[in-house]
Protein backbone atom coordinates (compact mmCIF):
# COMPACT_ATOMS: atom_id res chain seq x y z
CA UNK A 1 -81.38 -84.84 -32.17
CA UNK A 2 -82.68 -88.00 -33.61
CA UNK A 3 -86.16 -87.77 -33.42
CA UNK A 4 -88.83 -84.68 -32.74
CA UNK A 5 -92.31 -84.37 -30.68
CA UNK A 6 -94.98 -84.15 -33.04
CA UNK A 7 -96.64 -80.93 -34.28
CA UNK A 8 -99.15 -80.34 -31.78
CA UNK A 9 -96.62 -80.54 -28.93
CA UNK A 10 -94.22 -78.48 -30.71
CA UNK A 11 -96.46 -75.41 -31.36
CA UNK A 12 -97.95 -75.84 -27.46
CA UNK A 13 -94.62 -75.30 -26.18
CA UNK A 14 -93.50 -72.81 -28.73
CA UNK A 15 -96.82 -70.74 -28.07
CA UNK A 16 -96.24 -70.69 -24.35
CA UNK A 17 -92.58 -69.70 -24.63
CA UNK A 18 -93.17 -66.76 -27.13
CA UNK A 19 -95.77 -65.11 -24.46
CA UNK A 20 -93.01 -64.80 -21.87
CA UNK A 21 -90.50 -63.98 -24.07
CA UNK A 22 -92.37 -61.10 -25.37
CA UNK A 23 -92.27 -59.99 -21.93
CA UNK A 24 -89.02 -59.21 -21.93
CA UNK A 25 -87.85 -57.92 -24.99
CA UNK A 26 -85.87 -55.21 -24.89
CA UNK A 27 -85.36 -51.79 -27.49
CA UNK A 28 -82.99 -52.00 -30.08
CA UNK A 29 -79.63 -50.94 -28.35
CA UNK A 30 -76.03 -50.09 -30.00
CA UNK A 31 -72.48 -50.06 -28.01
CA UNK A 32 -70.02 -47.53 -28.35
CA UNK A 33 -68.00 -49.92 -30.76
CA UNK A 34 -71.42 -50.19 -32.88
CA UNK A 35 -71.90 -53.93 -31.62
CA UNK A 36 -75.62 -54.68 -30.89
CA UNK A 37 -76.32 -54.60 -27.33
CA UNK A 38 -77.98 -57.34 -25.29
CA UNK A 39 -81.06 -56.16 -25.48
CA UNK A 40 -81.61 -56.13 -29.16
CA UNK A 41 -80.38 -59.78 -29.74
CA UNK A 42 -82.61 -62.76 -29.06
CA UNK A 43 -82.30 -63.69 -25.66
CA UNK A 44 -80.63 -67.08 -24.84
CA UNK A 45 -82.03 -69.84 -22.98
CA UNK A 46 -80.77 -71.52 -20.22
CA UNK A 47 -82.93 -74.64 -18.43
CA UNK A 48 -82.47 -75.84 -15.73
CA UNK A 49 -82.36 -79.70 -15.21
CA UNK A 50 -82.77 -82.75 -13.38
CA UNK A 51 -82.06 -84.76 -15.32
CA UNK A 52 -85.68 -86.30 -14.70
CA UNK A 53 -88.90 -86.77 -16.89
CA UNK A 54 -89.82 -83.27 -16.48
CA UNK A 55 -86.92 -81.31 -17.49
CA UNK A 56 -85.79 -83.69 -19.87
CA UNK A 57 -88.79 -82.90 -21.62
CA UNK A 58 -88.30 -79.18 -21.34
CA UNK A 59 -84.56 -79.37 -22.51
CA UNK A 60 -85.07 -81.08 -25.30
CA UNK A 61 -88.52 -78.68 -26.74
CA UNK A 62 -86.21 -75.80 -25.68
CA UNK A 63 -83.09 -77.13 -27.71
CA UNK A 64 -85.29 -77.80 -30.55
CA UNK A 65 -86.98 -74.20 -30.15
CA UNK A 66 -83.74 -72.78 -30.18
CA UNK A 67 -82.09 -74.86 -32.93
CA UNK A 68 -84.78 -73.80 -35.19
CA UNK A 69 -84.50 -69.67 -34.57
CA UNK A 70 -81.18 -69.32 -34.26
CA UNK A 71 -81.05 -69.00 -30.50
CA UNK A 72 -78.03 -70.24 -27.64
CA UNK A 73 -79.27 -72.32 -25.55
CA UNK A 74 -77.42 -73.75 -22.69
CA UNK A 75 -78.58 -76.65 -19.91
CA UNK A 76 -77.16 -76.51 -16.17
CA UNK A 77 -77.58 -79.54 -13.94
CA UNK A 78 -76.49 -78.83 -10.36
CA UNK A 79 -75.38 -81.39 -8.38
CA UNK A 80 -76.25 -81.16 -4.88
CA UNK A 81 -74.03 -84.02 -3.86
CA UNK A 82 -76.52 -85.32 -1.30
CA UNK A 83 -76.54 -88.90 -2.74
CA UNK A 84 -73.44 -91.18 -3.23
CA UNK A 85 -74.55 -91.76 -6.81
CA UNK A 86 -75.56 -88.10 -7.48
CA UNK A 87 -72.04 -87.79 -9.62
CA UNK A 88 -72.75 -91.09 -11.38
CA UNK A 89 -76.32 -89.88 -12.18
CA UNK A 90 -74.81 -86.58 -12.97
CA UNK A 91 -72.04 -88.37 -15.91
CA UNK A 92 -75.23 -89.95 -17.05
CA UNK A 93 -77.16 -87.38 -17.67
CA UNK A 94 -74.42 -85.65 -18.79
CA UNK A 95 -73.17 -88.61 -22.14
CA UNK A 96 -77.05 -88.38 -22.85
CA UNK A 97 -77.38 -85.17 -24.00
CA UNK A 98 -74.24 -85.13 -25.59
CA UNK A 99 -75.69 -87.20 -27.84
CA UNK A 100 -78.57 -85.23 -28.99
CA UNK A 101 -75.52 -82.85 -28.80
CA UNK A 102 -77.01 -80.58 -26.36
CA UNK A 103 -74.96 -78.15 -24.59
CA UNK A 104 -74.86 -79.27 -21.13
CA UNK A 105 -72.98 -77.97 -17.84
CA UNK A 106 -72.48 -79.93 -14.45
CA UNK A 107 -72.11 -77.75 -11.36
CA UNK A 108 -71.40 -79.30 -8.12
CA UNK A 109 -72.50 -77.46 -4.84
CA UNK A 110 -69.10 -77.19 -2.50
CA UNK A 111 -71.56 -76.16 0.98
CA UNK A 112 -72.53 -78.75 3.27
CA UNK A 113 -76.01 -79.49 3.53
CA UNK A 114 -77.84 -78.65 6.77
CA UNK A 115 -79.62 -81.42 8.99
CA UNK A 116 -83.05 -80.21 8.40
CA UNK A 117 -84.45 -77.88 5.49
CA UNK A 118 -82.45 -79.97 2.97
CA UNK A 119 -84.83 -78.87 0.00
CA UNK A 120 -85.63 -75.36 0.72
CA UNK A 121 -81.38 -75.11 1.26
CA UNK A 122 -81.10 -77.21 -1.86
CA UNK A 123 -83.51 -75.39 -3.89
CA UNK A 124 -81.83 -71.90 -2.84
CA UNK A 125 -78.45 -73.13 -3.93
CA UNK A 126 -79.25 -74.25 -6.98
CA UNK A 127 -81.19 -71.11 -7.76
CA UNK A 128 -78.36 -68.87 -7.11
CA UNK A 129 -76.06 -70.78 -8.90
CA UNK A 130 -78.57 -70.67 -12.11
CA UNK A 131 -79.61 -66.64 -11.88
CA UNK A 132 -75.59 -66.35 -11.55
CA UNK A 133 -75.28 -67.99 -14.77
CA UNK A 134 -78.84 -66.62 -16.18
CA UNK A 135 -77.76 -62.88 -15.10
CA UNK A 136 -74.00 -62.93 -16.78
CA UNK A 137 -75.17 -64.28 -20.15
CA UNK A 138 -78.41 -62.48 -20.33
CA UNK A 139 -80.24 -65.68 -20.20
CA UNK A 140 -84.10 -66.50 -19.59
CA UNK A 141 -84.27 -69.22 -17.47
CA UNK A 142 -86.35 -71.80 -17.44
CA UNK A 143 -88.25 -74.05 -15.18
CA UNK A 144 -89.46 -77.50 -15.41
CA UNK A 145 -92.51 -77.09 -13.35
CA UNK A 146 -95.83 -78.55 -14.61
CA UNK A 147 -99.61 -79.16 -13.72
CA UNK A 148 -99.08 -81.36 -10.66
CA UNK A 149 -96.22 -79.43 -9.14
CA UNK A 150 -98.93 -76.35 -9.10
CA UNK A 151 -101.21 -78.34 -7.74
CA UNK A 152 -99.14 -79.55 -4.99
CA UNK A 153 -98.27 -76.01 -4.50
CA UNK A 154 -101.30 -74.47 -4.26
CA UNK A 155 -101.94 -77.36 -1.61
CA UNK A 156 -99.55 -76.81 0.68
CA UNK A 157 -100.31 -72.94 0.54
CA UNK A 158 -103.91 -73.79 1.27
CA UNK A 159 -102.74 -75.73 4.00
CA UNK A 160 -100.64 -73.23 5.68
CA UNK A 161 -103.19 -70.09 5.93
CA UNK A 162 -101.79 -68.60 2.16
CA UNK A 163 -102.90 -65.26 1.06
CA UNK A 164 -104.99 -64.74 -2.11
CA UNK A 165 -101.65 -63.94 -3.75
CA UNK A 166 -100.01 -67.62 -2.71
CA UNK A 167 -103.02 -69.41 -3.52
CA UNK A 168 -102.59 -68.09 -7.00
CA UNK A 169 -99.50 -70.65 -6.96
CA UNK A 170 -96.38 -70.44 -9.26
CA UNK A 171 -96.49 -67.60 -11.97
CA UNK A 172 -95.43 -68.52 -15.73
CA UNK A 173 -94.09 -65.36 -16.00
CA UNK A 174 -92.02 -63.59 -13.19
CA UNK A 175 -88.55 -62.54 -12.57
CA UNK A 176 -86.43 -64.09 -9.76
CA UNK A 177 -83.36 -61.92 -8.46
CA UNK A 178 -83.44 -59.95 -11.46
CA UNK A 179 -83.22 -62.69 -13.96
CA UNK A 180 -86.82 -63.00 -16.34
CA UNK A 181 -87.79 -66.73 -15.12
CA UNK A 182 -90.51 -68.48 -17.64
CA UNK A 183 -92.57 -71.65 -16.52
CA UNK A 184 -93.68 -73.23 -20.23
CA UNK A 185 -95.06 -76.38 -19.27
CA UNK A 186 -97.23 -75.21 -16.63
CA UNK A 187 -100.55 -76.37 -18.13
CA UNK A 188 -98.63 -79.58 -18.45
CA UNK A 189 -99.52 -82.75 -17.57
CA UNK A 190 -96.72 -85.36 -16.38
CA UNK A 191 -97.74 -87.93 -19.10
CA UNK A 192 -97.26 -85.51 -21.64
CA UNK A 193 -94.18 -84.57 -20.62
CA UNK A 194 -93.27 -88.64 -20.58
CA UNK A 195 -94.90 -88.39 -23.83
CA UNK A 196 -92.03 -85.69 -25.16
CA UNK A 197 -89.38 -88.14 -23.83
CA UNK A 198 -90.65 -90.94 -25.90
CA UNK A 199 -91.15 -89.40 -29.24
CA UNK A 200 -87.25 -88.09 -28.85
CA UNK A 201 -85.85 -91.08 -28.22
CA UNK A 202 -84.22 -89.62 -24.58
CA UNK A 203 -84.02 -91.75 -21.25
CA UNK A 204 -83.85 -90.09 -18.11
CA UNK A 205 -83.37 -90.17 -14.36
CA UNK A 206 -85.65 -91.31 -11.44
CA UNK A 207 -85.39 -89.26 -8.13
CA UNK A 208 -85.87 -91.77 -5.33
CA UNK A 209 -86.39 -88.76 -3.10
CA UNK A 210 -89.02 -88.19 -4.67
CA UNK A 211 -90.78 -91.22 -2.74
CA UNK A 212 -89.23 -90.05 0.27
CA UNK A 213 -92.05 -89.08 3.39
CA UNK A 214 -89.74 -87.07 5.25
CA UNK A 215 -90.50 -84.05 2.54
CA UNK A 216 -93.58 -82.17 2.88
CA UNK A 217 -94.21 -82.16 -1.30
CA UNK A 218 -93.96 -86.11 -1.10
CA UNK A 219 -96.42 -86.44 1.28
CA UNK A 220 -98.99 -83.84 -0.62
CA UNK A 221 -98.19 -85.83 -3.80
CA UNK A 222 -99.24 -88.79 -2.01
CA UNK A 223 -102.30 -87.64 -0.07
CA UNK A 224 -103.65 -86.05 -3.77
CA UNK A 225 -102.89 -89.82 -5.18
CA UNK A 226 -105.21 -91.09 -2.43
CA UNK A 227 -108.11 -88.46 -3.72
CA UNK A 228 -107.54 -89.59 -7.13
CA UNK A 229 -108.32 -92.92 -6.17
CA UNK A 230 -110.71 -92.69 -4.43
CA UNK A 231 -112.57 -90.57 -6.67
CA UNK A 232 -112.00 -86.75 -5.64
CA UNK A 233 -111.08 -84.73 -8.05
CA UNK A 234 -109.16 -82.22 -5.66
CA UNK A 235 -106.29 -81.29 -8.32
CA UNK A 236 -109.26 -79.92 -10.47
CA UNK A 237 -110.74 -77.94 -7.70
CA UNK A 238 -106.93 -76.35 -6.90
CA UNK A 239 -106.24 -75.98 -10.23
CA UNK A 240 -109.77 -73.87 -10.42
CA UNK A 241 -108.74 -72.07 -7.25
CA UNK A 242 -105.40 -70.64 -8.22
CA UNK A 243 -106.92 -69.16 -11.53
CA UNK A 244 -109.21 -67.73 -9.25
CA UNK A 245 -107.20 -66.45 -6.79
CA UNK A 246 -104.47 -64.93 -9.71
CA UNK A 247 -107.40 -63.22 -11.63
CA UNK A 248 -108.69 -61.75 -8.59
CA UNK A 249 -105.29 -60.46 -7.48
CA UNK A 250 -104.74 -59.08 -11.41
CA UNK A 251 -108.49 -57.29 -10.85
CA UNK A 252 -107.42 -55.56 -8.12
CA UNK A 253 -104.08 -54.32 -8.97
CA UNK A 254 -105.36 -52.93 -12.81
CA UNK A 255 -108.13 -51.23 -10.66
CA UNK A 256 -105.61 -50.09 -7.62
CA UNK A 257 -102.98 -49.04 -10.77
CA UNK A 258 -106.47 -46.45 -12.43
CA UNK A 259 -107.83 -45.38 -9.07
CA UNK A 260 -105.15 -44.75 -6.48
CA UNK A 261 -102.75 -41.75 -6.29
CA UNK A 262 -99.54 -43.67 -7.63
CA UNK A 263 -96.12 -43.49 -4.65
CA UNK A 264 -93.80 -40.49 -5.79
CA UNK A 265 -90.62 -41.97 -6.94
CA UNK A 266 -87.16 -40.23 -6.01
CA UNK A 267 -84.17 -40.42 -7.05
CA UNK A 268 -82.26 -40.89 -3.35
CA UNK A 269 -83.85 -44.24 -3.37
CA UNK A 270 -87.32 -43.40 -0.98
CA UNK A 271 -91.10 -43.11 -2.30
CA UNK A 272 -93.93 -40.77 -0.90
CA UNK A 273 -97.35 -42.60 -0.91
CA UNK A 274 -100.52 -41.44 0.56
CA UNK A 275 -101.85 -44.07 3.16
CA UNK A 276 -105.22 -42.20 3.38
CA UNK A 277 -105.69 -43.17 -0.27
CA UNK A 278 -105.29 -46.83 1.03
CA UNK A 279 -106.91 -47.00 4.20
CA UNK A 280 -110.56 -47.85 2.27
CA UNK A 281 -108.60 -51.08 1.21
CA UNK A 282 -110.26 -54.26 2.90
CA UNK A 283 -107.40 -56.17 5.40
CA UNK A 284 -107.92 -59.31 3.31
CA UNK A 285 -106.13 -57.34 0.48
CA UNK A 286 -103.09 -56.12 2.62
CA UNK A 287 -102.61 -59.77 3.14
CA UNK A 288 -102.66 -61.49 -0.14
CA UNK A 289 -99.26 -61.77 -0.74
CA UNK A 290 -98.30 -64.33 2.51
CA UNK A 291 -97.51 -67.73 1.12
């Protein structure tokens, strides 16, 4: 790397890495041919990218957190191959971070790409390709998302009848097929992240589907534009709602986890639970966790 984000940005993004990583260290762990076991190394990184503002930015705070303790960290770009250029943007992206000599590897989807659904299909490729990878190196992998992708998520939850649990929006912390998945840049604005491009020195990609109407999170993106402007401050208000909603739903289940009688756990794989224990429970509860 040629350059580095200044101090303040550094230690934000270091700060909100180390909380989820705590979360999943592991006990100290020995093989049979006394070589230390997964669990009691550091855990690798792998991001995954766009190759856009957003995950540039993360890439190159997670190289740099990883450069300076010693950590692997590896970047996957999947290439969905639904634009003619997406393998020209893909070599692109690709000689940039070889420069900043950042371990980088292209993966091209093979499937064919439905008629309708393309993102949702999209995003559920590229997911299992990553908790593939994430799952056979023992990899935490992370995710780009930021302030405005919350809020656009939280929106569009709110907008189709969500539970309290999706209005709580995307979790920083949560595990996704088995693989620990960390969000760092949550609390993130997009300028900042812009800003972290800048002060590295590091181009990047723009999306043009990401002006393109026919996708529901366009649209949002543009309705909450037209707020802005017009002076409504509705990301503020979502923003406020999802905390709300996730520290209700954490209230409950501490309380739920000290009062209830706990489900019976057996071996063959089935639990005993006692439903009169739960039948006090309000119906607004059962229901928290639609999205």
């Amino acid at each position: 790397m040629t350059a580095e984000p200044d101090t303040i940005q550094t230690v934000r993004f270091a700060t909100a890495l180390e909380v989820g990583l705590a979360r999943f260290a592991g006990p100290v762990g020995v093989s049979g041919e006394g070589q230390q076991t997964t669990a009691n190394r550091k855990r690798s990184l792998l991001t995954a990218f766009s190759g856009g503002p957003d995950s540039t930015a993360l890439v190159l705070l997670a190289e740099q957190y990883a450069r300076q303790r010693g950590i692997p960290h590896q970047v996957v770009l999947v290439d969905h191959g639904l634009r003619t250029d997406s393998a020209d943007e893909a070599s692109r992206v690709e000689t940039r971070m070889r420069y900043f000599g950042i371990d980088i590897a292209i993966r091209r989807l093979e499937a064919i790409a439905p008629k309708g659904g393309i993102q949702n299909w999209a995003r559920l490729q590229r997911y299992a390709i990553l908790t593939s990878i994430a799952r056979k190196t023992g990899a935490v992998l992370l995710l780009a998302h930021h302030k405005a992708d919350q809020v656009e998520t939280v929106f569009m939850r709110l907008s189709h009848g969500s539970g309290l649990g999706g209005l709580g929006g995307m979790e920083p912390i949560c595990c996704f097929a088995d693989v620990p998945v960390l969000r760092p840049l949550l609390k993130w604005r997009q300028d900042e992240l812009m800003a972290v491009c800048r002060n590295f020195g590091c181009g990047f990609e723009n999306d043009p589907s990401n002006q393109d109407r026919r996708f529901e999170r366009v649209r949002v993106r543009q309705s909450l534009a037209c707020f802005s402007r017009s002076g409504k401050d509705m990301a503020a208000g979502l923003i406020r709602l999802s905390a709300a909603a996730q520290s209700i739903c954490c209230s409950v289940d501490a309380i739920l986890e000290e009062q209830l009688e706990l489900p019976e756990l057996f071996a063959e794989g089935y639990a005993v639970f006692s439903l009169a224990a739960l039948s006090p429970l309000p119906d607004s509860l059962w229901r928290r966790g639609e999205k």
